[in-house]
PDB file of N, CA and C in Angstrom:
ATOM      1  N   UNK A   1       0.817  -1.187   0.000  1.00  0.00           N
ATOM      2  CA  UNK A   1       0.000   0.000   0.000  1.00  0.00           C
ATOM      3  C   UNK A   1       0.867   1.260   0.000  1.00  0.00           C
ATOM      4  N   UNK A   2       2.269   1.195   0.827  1.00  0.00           N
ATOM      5  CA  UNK A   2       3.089   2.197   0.738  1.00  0.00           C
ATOM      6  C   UNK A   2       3.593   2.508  -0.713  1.00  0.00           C
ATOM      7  N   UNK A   3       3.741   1.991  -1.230  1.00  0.00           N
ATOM      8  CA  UNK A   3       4.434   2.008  -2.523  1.00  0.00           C
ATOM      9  C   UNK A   3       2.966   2.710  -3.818  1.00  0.00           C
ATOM     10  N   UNK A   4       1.919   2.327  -3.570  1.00  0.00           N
ATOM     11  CA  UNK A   4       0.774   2.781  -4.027  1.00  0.00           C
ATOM     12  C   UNK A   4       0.547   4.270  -3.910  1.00  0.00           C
ATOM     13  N   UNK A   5       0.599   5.094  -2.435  1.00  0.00           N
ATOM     14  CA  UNK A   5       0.616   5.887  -1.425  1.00  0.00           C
ATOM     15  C   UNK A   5       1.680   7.044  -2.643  1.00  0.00           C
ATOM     16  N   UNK A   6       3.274   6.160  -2.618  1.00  0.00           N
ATOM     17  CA  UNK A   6       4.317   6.964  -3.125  1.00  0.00           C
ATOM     18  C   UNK A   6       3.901   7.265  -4.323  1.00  0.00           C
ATOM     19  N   UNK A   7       3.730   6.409  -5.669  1.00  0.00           N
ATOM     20  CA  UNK A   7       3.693   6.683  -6.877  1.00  0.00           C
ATOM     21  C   UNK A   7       2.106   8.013  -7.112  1.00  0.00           C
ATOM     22  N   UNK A   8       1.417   8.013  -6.351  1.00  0.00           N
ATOM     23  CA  UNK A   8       0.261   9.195  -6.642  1.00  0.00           C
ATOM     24  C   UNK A   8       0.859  10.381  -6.129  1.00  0.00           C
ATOM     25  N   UNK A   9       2.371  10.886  -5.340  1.00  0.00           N
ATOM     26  CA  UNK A   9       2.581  11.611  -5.003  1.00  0.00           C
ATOM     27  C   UNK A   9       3.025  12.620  -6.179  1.00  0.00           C
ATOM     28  N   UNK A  10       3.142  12.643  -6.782  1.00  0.00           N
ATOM     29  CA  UNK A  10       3.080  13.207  -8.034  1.00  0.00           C
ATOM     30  C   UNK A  10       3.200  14.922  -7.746  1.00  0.00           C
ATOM     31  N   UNK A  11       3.917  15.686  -7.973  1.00  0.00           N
ATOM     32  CA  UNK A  11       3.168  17.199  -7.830  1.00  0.00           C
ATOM     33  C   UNK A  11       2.394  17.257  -9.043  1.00  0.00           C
ATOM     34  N   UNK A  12       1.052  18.383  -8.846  1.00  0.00           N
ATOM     35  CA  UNK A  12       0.122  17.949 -10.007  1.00  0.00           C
ATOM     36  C   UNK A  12       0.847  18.946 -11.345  1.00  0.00           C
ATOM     37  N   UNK A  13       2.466  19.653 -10.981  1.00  0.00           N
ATOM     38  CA  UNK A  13       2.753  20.547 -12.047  1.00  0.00           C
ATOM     39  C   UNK A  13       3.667  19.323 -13.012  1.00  0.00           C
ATOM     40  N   UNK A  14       4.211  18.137 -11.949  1.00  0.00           N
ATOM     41  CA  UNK A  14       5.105  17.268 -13.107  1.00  0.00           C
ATOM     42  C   UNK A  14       4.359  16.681 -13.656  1.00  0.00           C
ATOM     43  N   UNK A  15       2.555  16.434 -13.452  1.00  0.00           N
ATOM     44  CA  UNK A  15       2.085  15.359 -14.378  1.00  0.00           C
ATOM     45  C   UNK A  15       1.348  16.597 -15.208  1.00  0.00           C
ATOM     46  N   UNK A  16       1.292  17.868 -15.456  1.00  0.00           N
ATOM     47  CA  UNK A  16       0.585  18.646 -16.464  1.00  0.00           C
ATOM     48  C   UNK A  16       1.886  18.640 -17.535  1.00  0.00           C
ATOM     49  N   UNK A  17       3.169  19.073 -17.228  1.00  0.00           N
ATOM     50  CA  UNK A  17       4.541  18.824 -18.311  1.00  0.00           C
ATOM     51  C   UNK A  17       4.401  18.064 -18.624  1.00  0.00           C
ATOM     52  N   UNK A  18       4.364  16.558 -18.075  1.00  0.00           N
ATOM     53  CA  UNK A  18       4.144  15.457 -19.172  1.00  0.00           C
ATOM     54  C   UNK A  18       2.743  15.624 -20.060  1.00  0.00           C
ATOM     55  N   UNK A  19       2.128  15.835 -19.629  1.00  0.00           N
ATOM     56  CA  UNK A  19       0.518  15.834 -20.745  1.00  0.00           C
ATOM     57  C   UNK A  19       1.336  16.855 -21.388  1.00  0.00           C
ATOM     58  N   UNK A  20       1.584  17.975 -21.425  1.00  0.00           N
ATOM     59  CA  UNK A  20       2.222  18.856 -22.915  1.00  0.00           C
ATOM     60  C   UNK A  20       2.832  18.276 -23.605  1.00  0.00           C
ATOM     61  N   UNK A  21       4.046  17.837 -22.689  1.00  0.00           N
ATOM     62  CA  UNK A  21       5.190  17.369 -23.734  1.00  0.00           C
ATOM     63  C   UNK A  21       4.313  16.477 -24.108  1.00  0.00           C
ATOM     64  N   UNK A  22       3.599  15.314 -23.834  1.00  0.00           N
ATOM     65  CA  UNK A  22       3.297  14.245 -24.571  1.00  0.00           C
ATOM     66  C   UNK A  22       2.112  14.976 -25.839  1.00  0.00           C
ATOM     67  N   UNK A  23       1.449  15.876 -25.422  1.00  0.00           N
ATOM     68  CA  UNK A  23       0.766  16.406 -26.727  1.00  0.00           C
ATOM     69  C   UNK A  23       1.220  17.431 -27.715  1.00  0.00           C
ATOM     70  N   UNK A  24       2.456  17.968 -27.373  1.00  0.00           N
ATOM     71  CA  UNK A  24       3.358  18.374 -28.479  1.00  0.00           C
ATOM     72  C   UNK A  24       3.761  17.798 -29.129  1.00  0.00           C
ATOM     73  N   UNK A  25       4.524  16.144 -28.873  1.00  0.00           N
ATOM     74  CA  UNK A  25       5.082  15.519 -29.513  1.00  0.00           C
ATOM     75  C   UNK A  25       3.985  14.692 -30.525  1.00  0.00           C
ATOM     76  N   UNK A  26       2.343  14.605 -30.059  1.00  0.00           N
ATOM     77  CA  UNK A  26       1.499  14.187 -30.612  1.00  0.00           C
ATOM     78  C   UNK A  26       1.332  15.101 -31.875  1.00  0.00           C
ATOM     79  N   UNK A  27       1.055  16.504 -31.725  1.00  0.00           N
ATOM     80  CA  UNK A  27       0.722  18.131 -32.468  1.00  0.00           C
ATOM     81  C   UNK A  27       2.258  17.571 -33.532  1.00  0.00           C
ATOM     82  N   UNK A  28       2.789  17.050 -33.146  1.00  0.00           N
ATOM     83  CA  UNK A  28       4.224  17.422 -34.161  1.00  0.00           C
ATOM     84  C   UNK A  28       4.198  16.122 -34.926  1.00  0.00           C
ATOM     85  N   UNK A  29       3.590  15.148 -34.666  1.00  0.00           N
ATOM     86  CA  UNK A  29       3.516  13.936 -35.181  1.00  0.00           C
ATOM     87  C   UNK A  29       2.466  14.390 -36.484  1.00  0.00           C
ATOM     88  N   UNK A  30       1.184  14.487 -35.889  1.00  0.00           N
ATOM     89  CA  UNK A  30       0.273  15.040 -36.689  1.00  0.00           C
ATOM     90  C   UNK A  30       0.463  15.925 -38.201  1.00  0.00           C
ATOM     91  N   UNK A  31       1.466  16.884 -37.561  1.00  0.00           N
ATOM     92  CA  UNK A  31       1.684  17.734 -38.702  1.00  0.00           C
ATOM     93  C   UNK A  31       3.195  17.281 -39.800  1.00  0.00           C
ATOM     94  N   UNK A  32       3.548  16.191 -39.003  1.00  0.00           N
ATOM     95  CA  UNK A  32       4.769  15.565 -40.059  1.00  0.00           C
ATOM     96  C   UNK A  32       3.773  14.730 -41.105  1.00  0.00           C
ATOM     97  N   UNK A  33       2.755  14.039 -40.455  1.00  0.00           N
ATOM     98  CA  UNK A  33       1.841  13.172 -41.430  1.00  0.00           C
ATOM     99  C   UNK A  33       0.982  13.741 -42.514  1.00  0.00           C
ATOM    100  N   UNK A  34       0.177  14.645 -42.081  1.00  0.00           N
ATOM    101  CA  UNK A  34      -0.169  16.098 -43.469  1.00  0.00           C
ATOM    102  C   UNK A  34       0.520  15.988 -44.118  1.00  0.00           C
ATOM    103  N   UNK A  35       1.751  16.483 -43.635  1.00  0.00           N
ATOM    104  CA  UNK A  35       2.963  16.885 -44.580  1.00  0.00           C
ATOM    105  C   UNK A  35       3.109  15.181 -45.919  1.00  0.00           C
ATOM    106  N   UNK A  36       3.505  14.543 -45.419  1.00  0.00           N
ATOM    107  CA  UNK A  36       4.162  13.589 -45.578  1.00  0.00           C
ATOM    108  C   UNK A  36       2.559  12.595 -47.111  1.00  0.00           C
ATOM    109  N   UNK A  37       1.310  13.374 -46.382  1.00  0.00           N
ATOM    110  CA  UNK A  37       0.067  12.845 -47.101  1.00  0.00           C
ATOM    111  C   UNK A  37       0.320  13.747 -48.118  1.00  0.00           C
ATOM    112  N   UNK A  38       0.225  14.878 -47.977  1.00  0.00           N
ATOM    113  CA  UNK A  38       0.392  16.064 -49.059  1.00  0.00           C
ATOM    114  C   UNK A  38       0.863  15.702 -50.606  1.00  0.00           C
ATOM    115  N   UNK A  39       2.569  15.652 -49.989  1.00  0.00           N
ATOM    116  CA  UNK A  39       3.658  14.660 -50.881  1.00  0.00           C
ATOM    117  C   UNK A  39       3.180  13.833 -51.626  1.00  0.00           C
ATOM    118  N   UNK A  40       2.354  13.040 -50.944  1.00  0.00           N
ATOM    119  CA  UNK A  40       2.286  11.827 -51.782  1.00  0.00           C
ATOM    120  C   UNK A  40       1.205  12.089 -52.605  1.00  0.00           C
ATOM    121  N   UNK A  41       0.126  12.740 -52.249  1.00  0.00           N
ATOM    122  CA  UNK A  41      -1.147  12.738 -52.997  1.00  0.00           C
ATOM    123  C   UNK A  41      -0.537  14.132 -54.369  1.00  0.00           C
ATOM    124  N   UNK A  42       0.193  14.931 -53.795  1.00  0.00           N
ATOM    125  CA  UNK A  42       1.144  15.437 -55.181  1.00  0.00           C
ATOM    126  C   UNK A  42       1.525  14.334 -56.220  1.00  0.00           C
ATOM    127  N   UNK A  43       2.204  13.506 -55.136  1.00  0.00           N
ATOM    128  CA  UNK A  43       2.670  12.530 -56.372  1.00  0.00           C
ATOM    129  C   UNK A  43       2.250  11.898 -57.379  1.00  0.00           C
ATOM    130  N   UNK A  44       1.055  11.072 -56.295  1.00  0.00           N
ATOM    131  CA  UNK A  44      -0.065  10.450 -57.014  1.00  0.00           C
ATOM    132  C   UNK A  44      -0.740  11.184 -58.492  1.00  0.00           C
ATOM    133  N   UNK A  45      -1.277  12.624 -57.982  1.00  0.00           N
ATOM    134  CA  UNK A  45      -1.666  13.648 -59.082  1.00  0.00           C
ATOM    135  C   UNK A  45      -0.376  13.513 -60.483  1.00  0.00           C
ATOM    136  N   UNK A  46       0.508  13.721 -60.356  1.00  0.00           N
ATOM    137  CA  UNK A  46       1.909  13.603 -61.295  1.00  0.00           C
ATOM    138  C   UNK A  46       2.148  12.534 -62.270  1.00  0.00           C
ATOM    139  N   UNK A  47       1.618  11.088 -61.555  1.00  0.00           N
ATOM    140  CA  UNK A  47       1.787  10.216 -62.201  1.00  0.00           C
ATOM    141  C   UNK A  47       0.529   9.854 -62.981  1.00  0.00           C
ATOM    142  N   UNK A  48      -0.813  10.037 -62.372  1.00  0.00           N
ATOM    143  CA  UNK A  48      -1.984  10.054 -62.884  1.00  0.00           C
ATOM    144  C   UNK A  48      -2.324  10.526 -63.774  1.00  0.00           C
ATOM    145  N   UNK A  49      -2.206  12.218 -64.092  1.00  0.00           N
ATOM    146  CA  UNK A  49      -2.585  12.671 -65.126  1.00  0.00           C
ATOM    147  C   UNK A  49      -1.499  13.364 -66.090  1.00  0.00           C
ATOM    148  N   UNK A  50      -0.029  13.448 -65.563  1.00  0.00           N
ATOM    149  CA  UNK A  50       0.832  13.574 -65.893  1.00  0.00           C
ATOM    150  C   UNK A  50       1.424  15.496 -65.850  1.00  0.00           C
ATOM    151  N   UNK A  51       0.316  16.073 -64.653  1.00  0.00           N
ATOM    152  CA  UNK A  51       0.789  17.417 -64.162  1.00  0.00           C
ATOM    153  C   UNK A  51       1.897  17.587 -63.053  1.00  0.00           C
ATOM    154  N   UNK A  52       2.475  18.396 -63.736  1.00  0.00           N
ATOM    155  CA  UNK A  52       3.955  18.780 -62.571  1.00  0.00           C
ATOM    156  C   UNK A  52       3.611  19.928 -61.885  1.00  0.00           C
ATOM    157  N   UNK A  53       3.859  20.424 -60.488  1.00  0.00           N
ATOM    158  CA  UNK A  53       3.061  21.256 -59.897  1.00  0.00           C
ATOM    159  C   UNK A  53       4.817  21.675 -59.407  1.00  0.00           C
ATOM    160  N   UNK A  54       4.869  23.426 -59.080  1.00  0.00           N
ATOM    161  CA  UNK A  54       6.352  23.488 -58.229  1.00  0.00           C
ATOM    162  C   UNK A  54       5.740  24.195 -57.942  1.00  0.00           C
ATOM    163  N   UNK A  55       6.766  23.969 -56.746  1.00  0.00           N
ATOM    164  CA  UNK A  55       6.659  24.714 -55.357  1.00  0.00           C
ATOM    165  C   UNK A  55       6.804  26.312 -55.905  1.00  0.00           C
TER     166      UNK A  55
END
């Protein structure tokens, strides 16, 4: 039960840093995958109808 007792001792400011950091790194995941869908559905368009698009 002691050991139960310890691990909830938590201050409630180190478990709000982890929820950020863990949803920044989520927010940054997210926006590498857009990215990364973008690309490809460019690509897709390129090979399909045979339009080149630049940046």
């Amino acid at each position: 039960m002691r050991n139960a007792d310890k691990f909830l001792k938590f201050r409630p400011e180190t478990l709000l840093h982890i929820f950020i950091i863990s949803l920044a790194i989520f927010i940054l995941g997210v926006q590498v995958g857009i990215k990364h869908g973008r690309d490809l559905q460019l690509e897709d368009i390129r090979i399909e109808y045979g339009y080149d698009f630049s940046n």
